[in-house]
N, C-alpha and C. Protein backbone atom coordinates (compact mmCIF):
# COMPACT_ATOMS: atom_id res chain seq x y z
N UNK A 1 71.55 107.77 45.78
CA UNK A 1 70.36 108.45 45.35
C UNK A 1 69.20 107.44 45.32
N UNK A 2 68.14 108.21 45.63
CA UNK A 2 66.47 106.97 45.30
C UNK A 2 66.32 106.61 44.13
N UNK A 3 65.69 105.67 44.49
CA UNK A 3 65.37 105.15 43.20
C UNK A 3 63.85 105.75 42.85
N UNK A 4 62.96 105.44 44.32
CA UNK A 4 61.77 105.94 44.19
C UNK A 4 61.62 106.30 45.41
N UNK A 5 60.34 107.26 45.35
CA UNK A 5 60.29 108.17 46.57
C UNK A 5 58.96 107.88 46.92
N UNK A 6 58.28 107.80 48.01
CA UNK A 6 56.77 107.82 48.32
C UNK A 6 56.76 109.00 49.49
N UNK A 7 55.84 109.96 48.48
CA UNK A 7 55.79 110.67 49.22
C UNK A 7 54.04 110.90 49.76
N UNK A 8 53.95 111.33 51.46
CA UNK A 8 52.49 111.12 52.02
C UNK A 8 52.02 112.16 52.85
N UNK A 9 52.67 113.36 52.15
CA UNK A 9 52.08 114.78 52.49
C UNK A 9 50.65 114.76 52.19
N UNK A 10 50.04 116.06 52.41
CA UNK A 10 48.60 115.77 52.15
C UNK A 10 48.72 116.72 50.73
N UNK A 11 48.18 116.49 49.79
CA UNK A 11 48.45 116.64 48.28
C UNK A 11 48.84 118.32 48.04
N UNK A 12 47.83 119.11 48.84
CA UNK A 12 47.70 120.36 48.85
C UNK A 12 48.85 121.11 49.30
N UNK A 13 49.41 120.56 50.29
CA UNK A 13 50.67 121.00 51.19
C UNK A 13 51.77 120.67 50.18
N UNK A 14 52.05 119.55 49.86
CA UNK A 14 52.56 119.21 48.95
C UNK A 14 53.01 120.22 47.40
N UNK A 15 51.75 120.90 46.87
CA UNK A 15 51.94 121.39 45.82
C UNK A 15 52.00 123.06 45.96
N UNK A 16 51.53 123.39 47.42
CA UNK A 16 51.86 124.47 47.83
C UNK A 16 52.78 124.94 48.43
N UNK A 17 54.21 124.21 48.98
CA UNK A 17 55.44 124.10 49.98
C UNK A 17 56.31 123.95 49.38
N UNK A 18 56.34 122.48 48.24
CA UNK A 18 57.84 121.90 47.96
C UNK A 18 57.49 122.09 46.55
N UNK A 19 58.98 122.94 46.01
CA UNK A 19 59.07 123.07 44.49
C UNK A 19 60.23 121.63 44.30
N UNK A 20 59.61 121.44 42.71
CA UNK A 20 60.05 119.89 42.49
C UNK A 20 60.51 120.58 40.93
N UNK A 21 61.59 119.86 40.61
CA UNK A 21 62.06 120.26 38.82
C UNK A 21 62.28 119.12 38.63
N UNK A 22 61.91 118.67 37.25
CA UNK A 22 60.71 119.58 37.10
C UNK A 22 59.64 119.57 37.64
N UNK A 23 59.10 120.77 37.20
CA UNK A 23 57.47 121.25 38.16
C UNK A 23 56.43 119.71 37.94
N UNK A 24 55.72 119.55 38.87
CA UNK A 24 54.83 118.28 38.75
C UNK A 24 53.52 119.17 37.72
N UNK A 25 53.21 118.42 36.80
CA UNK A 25 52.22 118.56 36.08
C UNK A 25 51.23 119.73 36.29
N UNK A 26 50.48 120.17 35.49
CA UNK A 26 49.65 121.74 35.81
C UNK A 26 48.24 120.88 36.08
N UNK A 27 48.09 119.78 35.60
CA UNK A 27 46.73 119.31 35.98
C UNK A 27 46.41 118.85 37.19
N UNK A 28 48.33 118.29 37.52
CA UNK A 28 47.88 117.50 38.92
C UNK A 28 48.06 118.72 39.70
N UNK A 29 48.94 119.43 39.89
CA UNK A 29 49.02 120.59 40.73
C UNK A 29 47.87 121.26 40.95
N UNK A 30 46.98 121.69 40.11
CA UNK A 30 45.18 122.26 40.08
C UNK A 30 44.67 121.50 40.69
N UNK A 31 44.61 119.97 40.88
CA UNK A 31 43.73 119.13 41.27
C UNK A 31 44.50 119.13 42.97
N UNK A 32 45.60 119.03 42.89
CA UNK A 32 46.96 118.87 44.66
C UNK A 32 45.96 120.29 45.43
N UNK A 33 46.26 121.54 44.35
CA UNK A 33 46.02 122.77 45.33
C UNK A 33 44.44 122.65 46.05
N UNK A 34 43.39 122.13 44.98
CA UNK A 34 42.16 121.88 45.27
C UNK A 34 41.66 120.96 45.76
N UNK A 35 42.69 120.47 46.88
CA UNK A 35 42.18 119.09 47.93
C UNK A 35 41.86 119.43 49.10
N UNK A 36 40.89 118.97 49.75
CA UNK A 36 40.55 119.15 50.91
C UNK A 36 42.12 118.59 51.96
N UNK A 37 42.30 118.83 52.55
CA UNK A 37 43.84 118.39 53.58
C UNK A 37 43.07 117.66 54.72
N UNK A 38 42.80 116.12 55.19
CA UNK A 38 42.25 115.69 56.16
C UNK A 38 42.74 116.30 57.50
N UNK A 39 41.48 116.28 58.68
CA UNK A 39 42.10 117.37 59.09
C UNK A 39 41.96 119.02 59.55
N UNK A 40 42.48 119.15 58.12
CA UNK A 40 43.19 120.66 58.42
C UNK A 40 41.68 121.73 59.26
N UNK A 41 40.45 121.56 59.39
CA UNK A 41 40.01 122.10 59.96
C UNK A 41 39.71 121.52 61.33
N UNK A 42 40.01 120.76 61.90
CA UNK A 42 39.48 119.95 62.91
C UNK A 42 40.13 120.44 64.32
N UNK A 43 39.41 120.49 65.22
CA UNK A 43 40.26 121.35 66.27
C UNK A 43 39.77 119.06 67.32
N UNK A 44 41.22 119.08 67.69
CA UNK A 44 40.86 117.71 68.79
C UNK A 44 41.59 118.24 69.85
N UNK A 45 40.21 117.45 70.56
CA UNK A 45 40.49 118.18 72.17
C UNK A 45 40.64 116.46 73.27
N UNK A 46 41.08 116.56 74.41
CA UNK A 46 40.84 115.53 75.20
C UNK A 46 40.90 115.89 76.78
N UNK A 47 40.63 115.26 76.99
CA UNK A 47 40.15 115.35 79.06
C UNK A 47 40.67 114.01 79.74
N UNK A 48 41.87 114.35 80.74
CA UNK A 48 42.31 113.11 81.82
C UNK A 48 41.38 113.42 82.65
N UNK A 49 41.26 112.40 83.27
CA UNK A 49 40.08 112.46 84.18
C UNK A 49 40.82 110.90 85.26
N UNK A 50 40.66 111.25 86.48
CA UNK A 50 41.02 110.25 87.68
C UNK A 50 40.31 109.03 87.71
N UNK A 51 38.79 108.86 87.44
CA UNK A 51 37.84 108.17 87.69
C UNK A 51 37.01 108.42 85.86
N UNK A 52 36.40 107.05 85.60
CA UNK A 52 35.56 106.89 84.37
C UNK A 52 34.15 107.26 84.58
N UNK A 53 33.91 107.94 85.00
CA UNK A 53 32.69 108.56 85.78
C UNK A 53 31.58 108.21 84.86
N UNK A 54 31.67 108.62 83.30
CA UNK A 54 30.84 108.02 82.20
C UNK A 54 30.79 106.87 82.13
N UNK A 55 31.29 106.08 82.50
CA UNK A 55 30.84 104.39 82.34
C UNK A 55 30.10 104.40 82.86
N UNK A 56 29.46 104.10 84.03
CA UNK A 56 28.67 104.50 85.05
C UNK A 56 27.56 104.81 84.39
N UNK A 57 27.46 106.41 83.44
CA UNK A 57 25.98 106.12 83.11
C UNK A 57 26.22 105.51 81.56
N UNK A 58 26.72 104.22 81.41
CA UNK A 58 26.75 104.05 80.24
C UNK A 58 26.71 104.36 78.90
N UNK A 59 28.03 105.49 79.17
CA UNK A 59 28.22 106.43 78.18
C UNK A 59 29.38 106.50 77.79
N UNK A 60 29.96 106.04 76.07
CA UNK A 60 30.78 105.67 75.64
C UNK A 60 31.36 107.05 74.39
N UNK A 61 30.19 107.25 73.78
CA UNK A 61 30.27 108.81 72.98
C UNK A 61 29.13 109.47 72.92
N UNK A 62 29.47 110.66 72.87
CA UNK A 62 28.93 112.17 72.87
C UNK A 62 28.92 112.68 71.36
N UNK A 63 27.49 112.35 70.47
CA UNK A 63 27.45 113.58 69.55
C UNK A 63 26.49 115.00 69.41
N UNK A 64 26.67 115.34 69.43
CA UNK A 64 26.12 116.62 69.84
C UNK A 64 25.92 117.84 68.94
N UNK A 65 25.13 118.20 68.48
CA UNK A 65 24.88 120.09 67.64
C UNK A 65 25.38 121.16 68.90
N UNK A 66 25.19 121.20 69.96
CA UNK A 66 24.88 122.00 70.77
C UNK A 66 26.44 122.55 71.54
N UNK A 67 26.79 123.22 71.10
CA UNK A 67 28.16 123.72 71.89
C UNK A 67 29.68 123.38 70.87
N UNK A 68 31.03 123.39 71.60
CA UNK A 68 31.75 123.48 70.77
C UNK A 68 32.44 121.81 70.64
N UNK A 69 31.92 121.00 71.91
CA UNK A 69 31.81 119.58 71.48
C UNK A 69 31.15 119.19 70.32
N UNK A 70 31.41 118.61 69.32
CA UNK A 70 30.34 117.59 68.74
C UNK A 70 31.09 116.23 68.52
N UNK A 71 31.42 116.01 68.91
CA UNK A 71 31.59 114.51 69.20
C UNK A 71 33.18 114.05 69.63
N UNK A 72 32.83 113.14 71.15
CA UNK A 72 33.46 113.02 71.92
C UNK A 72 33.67 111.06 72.45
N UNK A 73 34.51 110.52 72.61
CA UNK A 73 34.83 109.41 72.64
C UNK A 73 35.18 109.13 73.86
N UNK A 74 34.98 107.95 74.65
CA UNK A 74 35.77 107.12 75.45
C UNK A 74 37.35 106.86 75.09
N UNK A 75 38.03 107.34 75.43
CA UNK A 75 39.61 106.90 75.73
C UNK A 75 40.47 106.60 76.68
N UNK A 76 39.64 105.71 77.27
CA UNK A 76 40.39 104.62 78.49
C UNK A 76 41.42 104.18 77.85
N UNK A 77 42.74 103.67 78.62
CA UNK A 77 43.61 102.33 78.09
C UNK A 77 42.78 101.35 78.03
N UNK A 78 42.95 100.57 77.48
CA UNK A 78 43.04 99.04 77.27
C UNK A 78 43.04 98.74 78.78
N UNK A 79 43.94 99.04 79.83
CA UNK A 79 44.11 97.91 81.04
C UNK A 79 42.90 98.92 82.05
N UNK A 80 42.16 100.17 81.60
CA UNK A 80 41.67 100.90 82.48
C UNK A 80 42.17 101.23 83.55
N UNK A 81 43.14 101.60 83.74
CA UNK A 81 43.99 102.28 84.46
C UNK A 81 44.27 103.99 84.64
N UNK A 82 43.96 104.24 83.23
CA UNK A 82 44.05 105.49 83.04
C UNK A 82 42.38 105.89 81.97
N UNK A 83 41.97 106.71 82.44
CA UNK A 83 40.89 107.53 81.54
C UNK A 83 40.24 109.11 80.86
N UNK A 84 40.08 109.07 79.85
CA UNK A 84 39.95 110.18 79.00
C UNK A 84 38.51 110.01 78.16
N UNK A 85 38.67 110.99 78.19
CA UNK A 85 37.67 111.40 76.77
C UNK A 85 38.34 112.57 75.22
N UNK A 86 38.03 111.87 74.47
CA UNK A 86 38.72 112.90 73.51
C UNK A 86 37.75 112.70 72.15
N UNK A 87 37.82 114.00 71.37
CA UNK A 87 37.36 113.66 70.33
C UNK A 87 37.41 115.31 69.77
N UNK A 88 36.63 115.73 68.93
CA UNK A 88 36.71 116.96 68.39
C UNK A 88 35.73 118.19 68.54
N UNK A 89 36.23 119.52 68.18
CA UNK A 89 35.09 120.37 68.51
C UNK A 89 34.80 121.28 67.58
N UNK A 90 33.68 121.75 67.16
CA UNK A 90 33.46 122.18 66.04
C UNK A 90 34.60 123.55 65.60
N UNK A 91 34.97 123.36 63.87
CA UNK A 91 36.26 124.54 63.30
C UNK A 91 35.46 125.81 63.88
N UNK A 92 34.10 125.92 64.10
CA UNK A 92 34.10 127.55 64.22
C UNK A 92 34.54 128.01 65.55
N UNK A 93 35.10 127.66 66.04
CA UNK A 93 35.22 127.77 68.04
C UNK A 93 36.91 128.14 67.80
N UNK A 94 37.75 127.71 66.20
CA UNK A 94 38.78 127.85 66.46
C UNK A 94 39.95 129.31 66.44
N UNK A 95 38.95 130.51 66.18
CA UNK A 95 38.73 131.53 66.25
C UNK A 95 39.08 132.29 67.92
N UNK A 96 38.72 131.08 68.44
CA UNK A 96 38.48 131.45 70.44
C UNK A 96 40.12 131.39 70.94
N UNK A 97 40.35 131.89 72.04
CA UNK A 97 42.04 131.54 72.34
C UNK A 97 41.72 130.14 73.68
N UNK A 98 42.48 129.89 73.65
CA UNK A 98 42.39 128.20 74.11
C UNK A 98 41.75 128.20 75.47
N UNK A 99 41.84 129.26 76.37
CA UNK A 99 41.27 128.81 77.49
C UNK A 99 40.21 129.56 77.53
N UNK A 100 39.29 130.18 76.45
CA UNK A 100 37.75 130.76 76.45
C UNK A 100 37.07 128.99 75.80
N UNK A 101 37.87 128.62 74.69
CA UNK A 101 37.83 127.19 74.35
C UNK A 101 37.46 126.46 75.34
N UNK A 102 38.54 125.93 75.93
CA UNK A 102 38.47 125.15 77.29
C UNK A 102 37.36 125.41 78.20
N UNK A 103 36.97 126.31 78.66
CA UNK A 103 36.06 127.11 79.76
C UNK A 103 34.80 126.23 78.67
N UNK A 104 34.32 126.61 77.67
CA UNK A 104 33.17 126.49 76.73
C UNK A 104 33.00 124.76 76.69
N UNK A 105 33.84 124.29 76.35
CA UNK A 105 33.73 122.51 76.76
C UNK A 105 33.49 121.79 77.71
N UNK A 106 34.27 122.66 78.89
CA UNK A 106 33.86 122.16 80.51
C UNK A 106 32.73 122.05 80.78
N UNK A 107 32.12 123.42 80.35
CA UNK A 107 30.51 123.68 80.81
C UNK A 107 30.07 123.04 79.62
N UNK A 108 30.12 122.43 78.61
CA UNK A 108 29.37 121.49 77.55
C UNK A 108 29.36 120.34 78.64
N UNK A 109 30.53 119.61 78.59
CA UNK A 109 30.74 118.29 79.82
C UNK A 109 29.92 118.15 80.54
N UNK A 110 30.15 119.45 81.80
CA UNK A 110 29.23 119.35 83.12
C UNK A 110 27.97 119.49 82.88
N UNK A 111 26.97 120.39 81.54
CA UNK A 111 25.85 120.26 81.11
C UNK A 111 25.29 118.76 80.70
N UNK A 112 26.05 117.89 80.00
CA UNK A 112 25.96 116.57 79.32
C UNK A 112 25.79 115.78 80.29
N UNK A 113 27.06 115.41 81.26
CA UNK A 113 27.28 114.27 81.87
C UNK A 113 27.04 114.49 83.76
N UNK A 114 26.95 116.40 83.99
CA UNK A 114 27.31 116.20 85.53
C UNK A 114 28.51 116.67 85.85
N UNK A 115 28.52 117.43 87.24
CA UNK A 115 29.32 118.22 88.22
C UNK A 115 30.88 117.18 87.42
N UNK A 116 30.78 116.00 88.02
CA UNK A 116 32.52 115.35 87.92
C UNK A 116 32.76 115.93 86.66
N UNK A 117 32.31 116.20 85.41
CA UNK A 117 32.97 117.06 83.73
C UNK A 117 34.12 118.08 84.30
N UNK A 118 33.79 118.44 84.77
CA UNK A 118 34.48 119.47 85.56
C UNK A 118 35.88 119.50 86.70
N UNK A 119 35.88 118.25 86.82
CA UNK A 119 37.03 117.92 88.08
C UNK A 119 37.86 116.90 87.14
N UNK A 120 38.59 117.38 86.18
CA UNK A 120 39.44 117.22 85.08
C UNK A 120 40.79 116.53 85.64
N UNK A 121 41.54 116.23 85.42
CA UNK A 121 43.37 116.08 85.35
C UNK A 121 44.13 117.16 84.34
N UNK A 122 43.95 117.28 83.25
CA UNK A 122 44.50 118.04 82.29
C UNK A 122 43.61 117.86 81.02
N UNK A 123 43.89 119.22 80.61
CA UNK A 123 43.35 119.54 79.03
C UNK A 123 44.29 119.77 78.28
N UNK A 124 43.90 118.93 76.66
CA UNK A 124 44.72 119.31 75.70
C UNK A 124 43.76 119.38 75.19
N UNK A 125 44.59 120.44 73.42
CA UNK A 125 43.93 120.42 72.34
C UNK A 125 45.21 120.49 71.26
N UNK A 126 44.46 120.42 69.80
CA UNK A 126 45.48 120.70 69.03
C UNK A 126 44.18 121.67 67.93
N UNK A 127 44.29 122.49 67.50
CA UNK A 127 44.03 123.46 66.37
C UNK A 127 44.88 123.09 65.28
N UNK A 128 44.03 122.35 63.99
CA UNK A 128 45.20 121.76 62.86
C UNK A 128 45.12 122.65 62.27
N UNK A 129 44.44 123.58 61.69
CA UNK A 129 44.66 124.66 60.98
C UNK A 129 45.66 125.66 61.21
N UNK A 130 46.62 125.44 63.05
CA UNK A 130 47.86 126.52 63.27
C UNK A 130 48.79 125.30 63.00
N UNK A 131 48.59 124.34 63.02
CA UNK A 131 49.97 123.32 62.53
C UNK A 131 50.52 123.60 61.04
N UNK A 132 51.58 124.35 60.92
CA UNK A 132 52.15 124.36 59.99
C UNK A 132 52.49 122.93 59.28
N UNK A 133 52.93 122.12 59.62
CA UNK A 133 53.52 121.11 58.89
C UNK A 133 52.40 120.27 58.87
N UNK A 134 51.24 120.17 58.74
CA UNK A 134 50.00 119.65 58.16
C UNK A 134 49.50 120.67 57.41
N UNK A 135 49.63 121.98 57.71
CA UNK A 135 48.01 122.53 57.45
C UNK A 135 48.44 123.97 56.94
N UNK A 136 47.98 124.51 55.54
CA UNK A 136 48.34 125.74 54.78
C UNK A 136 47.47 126.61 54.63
N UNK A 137 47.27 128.13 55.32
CA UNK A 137 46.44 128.85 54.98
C UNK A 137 46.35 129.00 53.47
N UNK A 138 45.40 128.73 52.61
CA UNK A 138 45.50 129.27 51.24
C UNK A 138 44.57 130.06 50.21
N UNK A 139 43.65 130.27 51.79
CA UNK A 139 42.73 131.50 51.59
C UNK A 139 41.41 131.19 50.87
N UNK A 140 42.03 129.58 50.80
CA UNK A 140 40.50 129.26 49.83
C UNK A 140 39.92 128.25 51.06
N UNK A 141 38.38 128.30 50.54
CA UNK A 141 37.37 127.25 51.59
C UNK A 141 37.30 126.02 50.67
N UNK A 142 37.44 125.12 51.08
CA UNK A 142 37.06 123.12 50.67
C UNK A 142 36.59 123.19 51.39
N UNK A 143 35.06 121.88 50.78
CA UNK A 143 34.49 121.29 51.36
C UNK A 143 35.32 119.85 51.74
N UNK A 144 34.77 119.44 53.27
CA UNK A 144 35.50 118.19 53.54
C UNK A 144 35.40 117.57 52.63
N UNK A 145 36.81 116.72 52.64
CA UNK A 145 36.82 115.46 51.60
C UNK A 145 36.95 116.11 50.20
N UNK A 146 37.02 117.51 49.78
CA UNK A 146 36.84 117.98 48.18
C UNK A 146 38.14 117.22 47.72
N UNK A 147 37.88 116.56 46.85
CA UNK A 147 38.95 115.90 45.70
C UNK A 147 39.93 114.90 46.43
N UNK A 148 39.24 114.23 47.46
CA UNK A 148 40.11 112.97 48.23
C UNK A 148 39.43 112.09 47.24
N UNK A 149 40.71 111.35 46.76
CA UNK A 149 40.53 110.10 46.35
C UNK A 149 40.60 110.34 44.78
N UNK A 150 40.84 111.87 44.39
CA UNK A 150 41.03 112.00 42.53
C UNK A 150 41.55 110.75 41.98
N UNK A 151 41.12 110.77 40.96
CA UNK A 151 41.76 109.80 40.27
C UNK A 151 43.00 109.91 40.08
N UNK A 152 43.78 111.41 39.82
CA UNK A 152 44.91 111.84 39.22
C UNK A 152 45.96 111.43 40.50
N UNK A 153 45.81 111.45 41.64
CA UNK A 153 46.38 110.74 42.80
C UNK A 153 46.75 109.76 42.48
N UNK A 154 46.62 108.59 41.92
CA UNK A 154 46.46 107.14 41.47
C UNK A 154 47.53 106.70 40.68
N UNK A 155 48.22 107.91 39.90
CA UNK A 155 48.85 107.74 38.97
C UNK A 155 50.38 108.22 39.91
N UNK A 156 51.10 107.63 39.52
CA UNK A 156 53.05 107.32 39.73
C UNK A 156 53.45 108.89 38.88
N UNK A 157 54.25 109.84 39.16
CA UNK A 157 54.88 110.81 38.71
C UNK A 157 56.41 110.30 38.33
N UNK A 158 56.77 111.34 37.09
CA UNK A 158 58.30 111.15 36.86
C UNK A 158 58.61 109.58 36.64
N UNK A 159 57.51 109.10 35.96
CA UNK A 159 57.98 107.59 35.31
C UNK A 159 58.35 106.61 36.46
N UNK A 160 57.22 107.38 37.19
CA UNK A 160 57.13 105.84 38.38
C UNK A 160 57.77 106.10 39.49
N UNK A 161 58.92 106.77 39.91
CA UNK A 161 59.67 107.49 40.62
C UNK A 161 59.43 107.84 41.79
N UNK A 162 57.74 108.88 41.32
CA UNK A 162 56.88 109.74 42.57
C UNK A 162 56.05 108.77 42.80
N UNK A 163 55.60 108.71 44.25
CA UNK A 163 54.47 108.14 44.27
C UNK A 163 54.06 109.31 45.22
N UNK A 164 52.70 109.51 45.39
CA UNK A 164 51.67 110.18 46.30
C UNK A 164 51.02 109.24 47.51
N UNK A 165 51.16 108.94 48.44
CA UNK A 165 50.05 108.10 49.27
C UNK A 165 49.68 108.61 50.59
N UNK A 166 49.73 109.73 50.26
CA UNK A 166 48.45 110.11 51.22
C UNK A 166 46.99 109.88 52.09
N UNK A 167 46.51 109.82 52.94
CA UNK A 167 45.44 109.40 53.36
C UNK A 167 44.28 110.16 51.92
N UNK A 168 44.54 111.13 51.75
CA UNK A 168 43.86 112.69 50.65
C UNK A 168 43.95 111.64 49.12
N UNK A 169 44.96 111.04 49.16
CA UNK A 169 45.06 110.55 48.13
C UNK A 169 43.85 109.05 47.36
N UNK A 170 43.70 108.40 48.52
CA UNK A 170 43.09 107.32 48.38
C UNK A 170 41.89 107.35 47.79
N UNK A 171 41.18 106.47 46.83
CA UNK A 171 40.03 106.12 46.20
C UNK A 171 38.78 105.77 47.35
N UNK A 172 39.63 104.80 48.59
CA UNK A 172 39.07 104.05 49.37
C UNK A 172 39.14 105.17 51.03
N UNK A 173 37.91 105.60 51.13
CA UNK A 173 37.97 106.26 52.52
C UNK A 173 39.25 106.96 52.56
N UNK A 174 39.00 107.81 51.29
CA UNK A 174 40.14 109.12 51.40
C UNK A 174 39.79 109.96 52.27
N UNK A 175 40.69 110.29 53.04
CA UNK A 175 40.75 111.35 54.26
C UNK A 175 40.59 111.07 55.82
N UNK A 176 40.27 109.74 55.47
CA UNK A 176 40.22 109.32 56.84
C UNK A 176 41.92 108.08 57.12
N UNK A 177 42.02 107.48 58.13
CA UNK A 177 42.63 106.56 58.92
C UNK A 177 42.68 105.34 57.98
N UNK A 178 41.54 105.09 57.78
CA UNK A 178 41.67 103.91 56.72
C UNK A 178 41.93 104.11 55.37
N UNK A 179 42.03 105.24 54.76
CA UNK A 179 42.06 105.71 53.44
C UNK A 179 44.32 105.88 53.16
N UNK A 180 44.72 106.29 54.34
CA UNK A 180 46.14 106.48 54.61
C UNK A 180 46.59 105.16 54.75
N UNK A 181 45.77 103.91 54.99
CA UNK A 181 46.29 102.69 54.68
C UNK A 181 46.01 102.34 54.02
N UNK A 182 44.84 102.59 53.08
CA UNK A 182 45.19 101.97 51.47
C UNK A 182 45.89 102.71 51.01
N UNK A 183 46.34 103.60 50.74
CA UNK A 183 47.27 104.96 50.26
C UNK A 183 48.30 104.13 50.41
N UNK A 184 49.25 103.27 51.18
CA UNK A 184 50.47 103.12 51.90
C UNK A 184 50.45 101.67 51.34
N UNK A 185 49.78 100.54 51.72
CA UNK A 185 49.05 99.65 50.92
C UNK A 185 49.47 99.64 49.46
N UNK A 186 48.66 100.46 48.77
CA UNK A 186 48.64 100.65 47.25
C UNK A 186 50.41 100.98 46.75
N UNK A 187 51.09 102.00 47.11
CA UNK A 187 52.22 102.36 46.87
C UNK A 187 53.26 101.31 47.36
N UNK A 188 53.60 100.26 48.15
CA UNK A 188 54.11 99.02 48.84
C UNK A 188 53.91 98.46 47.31
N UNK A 189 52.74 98.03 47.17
CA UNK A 189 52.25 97.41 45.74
C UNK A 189 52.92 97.84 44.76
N UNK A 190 53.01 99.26 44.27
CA UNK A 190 53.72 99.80 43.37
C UNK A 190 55.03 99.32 43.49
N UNK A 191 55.94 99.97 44.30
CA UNK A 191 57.18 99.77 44.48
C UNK A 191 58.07 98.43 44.42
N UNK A 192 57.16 97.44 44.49
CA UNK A 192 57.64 95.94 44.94
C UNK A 192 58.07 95.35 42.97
N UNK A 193 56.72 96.46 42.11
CA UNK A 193 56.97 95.52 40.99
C UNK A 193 58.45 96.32 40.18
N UNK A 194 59.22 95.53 38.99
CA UNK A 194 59.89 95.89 38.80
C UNK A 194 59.85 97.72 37.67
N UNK A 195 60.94 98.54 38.58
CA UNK A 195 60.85 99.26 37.22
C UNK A 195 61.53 100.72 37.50
C-alpha cells in the first residue's frame, strides 16, 4: 500500500469523477469544483506542411482577432527537416464539426500568409472540451485561470498522504506549462521530508 499519493488531475475533474472516503473536505471540494481546468476550452490545431514557406516571409507566429485562428506558432524540428505550424483556435468554432473547422483555417492561412496555406500534408486537431479524461461538462462557465493557484491547493490532504499538483493547482503560473512544474516541483519537496 502507499504511503503517499500525488495526485495531478486537474482539481475539478478530480472532485467531480473520483469518490475518495473519506470524502475530501466541503471547502476544498467547492473551491476543486470551481476551478478553471487548463485547457479544457482550447481547441489545438496543427498543419504539416512539405516546405517552411513562412520563414521566407519572416514569419514565426500568427496572432490574430479575425477568424478561428488566433494564434499560431512555428513548429519546425529542431534539425528542420520536418515543418508545421500549430497553435490554437478560438472555443467558439468548437461547436463546428471538424472539417467545416478545417475548411475555416485553411482559408484564415491562405488569407494571412498566401496560396502555399493551402497545399497542407495533414491536419490535426484536438477539441479538449470532448476529451473525457481531461475535460468535464459541468454546465457551469469559468473564467480562464478561475481559482488556479487557490491557496487551498497548497495544502497536503489526509495528514499529508494527498498531495494535489496539478498545473490548476500552482500559486506560480497556474494553468499553464510552467505552473505543472512548480506543482510537481513543490510536491517532490513535500514527499522527500519525513512523515
Amino acid at each position: 500500500m502507499a504511503k503517499r499519493v500525488i495526485c495531478c488531475m486537474p482539481p475539478a475533474l478530480l472532485a467531480n469523477t473520483i469518490d475518495l472516503f473519506p470524502e475530501l473536505p466541503k471547502t476544498y471540494l467547492k473551491e476543486a469544483k470551481n476551478t478553471h481546468t487548463w485547457m479544457q476550452d482550447s481547441i489545438k490545431a496543427g498543419l504539416a506542411y512539405e516546405i517552411p514557406f513562412w520563414k521566407d516571409q519572416n514569419i514565426s507566429t500568427i496572432i490574430t482577432n479575425e477568424g478561428p485562428v488566433i494564434e499560431f506558432y512555428d513548429h519546425s524540428n529542431a534539425d528542420n527537416t520536418k515543418f508545421a505550424l500549430c497553435g490554437f483556435l478560438h472555443p467558439a468554432f468548437a461547436n463546428l464539426k471538424k472539417e467545416e473547422r478545417k475548411e475555416r483555417v485553411i482559408a484564415q492561412l491562405v488569407r494571412l500568409l498566401g496560396e502555399q496555406a493551402g497545399k497542407y500534408l495533414s491536419y490535426e486537431e484536438v477539441v479538449w472540451k470532448d476529451e473525457i479524461l481531461t475535460s468535464i461538462d459541468t454546465g457551469d462557465y469559468f473564467l480562464p485561470h478561475q481559482n488556479n493557484g487557490n491557496k487551498i491547493f497548497q495544502e497536503s490532504l489526509y495528514d499529508g498522504r494527498l498531495l494535489i499538483a496539478g498545473s490548476e493547482t500552482s500559486a506560480v503560473y497556474g494553468g499553464y506549462m510552467e505552473g505543472a512544474v512548480n506543482a510537481a516541483n513543490l510536491a517532490a519537496e513535500k514527499i522527500k521530508k519525513p512523515g
